[in-house]
C-alpha atoms as a PDB file:
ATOM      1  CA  UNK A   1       0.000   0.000   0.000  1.00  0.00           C
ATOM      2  CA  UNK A   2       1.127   3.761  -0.997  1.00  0.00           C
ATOM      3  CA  UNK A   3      -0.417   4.902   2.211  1.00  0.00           C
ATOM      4  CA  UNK A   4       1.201   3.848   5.314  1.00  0.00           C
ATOM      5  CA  UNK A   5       0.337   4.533   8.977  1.00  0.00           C
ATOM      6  CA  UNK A   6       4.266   5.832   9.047  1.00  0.00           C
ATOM      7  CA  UNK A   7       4.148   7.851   6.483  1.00  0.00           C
ATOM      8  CA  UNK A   8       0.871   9.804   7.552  1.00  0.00           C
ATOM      9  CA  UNK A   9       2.708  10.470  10.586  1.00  0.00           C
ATOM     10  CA  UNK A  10       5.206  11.616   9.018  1.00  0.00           C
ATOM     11  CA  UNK A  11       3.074  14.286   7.203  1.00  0.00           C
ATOM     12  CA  UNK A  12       1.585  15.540  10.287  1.00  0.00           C
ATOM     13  CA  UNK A  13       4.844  15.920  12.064  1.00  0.00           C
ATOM     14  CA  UNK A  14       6.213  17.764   9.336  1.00  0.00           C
ATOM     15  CA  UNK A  15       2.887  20.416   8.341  1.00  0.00           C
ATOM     16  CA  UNK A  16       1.248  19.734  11.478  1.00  0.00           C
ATOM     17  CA  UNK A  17       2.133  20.917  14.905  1.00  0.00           C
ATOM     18  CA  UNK A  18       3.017  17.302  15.824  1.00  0.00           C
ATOM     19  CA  UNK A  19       2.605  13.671  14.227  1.00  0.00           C
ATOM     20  CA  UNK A  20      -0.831  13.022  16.740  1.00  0.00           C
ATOM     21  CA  UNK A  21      -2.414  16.188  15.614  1.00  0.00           C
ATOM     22  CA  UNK A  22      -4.325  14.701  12.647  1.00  0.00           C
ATOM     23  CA  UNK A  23      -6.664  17.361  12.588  1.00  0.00           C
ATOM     24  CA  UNK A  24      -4.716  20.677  10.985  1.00  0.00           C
ATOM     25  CA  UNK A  25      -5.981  21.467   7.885  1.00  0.00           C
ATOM     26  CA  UNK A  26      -2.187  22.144   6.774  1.00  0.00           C
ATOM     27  CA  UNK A  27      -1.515  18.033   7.833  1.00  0.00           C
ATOM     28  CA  UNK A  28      -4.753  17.529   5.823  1.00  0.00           C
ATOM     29  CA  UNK A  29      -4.079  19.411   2.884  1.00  0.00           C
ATOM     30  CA  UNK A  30      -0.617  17.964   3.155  1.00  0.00           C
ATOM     31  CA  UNK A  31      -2.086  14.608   2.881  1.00  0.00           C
ATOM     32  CA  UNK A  32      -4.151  14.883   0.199  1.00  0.00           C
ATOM     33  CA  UNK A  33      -1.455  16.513  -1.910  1.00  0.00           C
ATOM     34  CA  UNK A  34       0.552  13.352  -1.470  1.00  0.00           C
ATOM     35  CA  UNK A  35      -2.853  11.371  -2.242  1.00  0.00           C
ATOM     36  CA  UNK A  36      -3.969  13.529  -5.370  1.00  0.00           C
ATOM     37  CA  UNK A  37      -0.164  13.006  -7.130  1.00  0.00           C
ATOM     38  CA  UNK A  38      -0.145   9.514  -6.187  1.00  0.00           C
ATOM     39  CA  UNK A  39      -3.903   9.268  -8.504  1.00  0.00           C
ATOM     40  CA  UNK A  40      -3.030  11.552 -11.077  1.00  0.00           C
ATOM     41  CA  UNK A  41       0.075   8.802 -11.730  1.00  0.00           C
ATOM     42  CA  UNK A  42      -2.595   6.438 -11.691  1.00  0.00           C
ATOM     43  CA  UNK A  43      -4.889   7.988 -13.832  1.00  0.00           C
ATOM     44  CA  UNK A  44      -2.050   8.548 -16.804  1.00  0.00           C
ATOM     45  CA  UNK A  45      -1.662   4.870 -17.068  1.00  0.00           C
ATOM     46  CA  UNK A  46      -5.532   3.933 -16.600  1.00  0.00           C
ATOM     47  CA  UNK A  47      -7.100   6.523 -18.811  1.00  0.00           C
ATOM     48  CA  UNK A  48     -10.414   4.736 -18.630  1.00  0.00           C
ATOM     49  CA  UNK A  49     -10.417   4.222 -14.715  1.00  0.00           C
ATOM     50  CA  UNK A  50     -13.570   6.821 -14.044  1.00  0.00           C
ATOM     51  CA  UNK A  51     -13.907   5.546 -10.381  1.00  0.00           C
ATOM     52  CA  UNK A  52     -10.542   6.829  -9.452  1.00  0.00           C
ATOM     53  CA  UNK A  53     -10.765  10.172 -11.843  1.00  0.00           C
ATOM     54  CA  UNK A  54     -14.592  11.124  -9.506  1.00  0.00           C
ATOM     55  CA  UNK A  55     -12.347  10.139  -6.147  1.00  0.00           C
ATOM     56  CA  UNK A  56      -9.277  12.215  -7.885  1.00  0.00           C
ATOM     57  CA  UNK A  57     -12.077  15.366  -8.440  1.00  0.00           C
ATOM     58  CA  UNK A  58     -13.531  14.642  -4.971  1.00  0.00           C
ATOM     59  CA  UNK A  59      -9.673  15.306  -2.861  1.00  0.00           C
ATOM     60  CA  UNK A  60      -9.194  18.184  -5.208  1.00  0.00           C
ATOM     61  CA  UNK A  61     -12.428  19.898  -4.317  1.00  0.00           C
ATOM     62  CA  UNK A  62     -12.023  18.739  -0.428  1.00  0.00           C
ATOM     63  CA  UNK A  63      -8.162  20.493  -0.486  1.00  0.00           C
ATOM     64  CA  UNK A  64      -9.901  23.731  -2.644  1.00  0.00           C
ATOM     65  CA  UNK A  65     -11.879  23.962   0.706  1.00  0.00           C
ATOM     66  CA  UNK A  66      -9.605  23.697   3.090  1.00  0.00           C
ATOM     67  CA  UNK A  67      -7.315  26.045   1.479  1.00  0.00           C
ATOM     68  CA  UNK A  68     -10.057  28.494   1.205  1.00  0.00           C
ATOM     69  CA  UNK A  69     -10.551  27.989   4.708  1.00  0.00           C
ATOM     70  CA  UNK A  70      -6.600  28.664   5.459  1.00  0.00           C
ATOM     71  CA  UNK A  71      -6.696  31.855   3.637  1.00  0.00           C
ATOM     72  CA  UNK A  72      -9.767  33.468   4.613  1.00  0.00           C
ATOM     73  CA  UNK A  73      -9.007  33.120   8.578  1.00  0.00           C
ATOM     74  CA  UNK A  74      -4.928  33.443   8.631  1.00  0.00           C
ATOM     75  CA  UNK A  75      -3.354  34.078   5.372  1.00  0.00           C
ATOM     76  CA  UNK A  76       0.311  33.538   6.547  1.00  0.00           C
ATOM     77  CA  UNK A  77      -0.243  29.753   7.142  1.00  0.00           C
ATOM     78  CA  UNK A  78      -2.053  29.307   3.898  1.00  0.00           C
ATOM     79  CA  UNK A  79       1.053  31.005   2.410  1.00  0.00           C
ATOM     80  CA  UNK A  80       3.291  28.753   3.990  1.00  0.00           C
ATOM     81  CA  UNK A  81       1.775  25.761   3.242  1.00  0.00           C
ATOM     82  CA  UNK A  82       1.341  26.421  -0.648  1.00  0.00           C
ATOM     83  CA  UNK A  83       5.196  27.491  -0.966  1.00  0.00           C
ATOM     84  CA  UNK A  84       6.361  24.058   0.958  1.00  0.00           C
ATOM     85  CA  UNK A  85       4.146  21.708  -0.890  1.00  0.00           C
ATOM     86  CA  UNK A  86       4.726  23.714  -4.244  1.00  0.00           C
ATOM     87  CA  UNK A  87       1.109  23.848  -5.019  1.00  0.00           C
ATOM     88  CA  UNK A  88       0.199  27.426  -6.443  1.00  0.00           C
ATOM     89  CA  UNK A  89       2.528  30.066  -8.031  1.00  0.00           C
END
């Protein structure tokens, strides 16, 4: 599996205040950064995989939110997070 119980910690420690706190939304949007490339590799191989493209659509749209979040109620952590995960220019 892609997704290990290690390396989730691992993004929480490193975006998150600490590997237990599961619940930032930079941790989150961390996550689902690593999640979303990992698909998108899938998807170029298995063009015709629609299941994975509507879950693909579905992280997008759930990061979109909590990045809106991030910048609407402290705009220096949402700038952080986009320059250390590369995600905007």
């Amino acid at each position: 599996m892609y997704l290990t119980s290690e390396t989730k910690k691992s993004f929480f420690k490193e975006f998150g205040k600490s590997e237990f706190d599961t619940g930032s939304s930079e941790g989150q949007i961390a996550l689902f950064t690593f999640r979303i490339k990992h698909l998108t590799g899938h998807l170029k191989i298995n063009k015709k995989d629609k299941a994975t493209e509507r879950s693909l659509v579905a992280l997008v749209g759930k990061r979109r939110k909590l990045l809106d979040y991030l910048k609407e109620n402290d705009i220096e952590r949402y700038r952080s997070i986009i320059k250390k995960l590369g995600i905007r220019k």
